[in-house]
Protein backbone atom coordinates (compact mmCIF):
# COMPACT_ATOMS: atom_id res chain seq x y z
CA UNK A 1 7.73 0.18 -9.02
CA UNK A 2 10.88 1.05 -7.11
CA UNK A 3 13.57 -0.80 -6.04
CA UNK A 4 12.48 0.04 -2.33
CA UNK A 5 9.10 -1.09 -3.59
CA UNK A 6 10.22 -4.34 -4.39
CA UNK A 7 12.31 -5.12 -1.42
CA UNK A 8 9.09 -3.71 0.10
CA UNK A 9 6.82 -6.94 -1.24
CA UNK A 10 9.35 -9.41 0.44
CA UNK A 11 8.36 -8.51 3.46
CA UNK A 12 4.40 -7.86 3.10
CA UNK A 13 2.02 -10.64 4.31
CA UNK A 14 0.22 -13.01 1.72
CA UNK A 15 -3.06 -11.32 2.28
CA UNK A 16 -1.97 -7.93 1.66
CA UNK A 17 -0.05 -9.00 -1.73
CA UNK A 18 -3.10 -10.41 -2.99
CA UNK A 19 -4.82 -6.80 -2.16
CA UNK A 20 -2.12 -5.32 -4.39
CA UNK A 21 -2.62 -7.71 -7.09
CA UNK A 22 -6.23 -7.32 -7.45
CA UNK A 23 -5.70 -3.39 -7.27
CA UNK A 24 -3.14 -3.76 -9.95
CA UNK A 25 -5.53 -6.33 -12.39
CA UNK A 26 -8.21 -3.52 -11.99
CA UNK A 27 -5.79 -0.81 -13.07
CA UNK A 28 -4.53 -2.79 -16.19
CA UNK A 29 -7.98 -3.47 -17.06
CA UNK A 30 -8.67 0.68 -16.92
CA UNK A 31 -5.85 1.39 -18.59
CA UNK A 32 -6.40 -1.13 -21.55
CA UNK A 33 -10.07 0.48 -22.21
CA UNK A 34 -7.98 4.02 -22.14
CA UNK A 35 -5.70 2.56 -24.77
CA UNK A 36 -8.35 0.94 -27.17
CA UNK A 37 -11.02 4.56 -26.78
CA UNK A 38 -7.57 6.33 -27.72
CA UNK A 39 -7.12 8.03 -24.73
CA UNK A 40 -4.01 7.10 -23.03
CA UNK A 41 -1.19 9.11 -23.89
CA UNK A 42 1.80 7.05 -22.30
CA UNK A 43 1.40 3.42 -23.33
CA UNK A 44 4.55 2.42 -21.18
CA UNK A 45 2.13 2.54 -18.05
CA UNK A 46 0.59 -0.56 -19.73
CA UNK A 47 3.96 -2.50 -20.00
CA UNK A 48 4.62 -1.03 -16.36
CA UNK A 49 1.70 -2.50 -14.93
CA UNK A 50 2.04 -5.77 -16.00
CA UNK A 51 5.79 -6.21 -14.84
CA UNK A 52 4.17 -4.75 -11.46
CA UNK A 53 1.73 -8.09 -11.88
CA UNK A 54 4.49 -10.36 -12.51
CA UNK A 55 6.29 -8.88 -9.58
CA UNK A 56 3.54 -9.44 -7.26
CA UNK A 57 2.74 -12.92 -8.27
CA UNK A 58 6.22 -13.95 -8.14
CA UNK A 59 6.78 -13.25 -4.45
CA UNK A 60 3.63 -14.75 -3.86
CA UNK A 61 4.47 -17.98 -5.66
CA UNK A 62 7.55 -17.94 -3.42
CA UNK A 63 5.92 -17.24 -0.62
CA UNK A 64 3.91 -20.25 -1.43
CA UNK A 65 6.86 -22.22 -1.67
CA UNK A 66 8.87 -21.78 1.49
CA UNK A 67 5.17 -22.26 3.37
């Protein structure tokens, strides 16, 4: 993600970030079957896509919070 991408989930409504997460969960999972059937040539998009998850469940937790 980018830096505008992040400010980006500040501002995004609970329902949507949940969206994202899901997306993001199903995208890990992909990409974790392309890594195990040898496939995947750029195992960084794994370590990407879970900081993405930890991004997304962090604003939601504070989102949660100030509610």
């Amino acid at each position: 993600m980018r830096t505008n991408d992040i400010k980006q989930l500040h501002t995004t409504e609970v329902t949507e970030l949940e969206k994202k997460l899901l997306e993001l969960s199903k995208q890990l999972d992909a990409t974790r079957m392309e890594h195990m059937l040898g496939k995947l040539k750029n195992t960084q998009t794994l370590r990407g896509l879970r900081r993405d998850i930890a991004r997304v469940k962090t604003v939601l937790k504070n989102k949660e919070n100030v509610q």
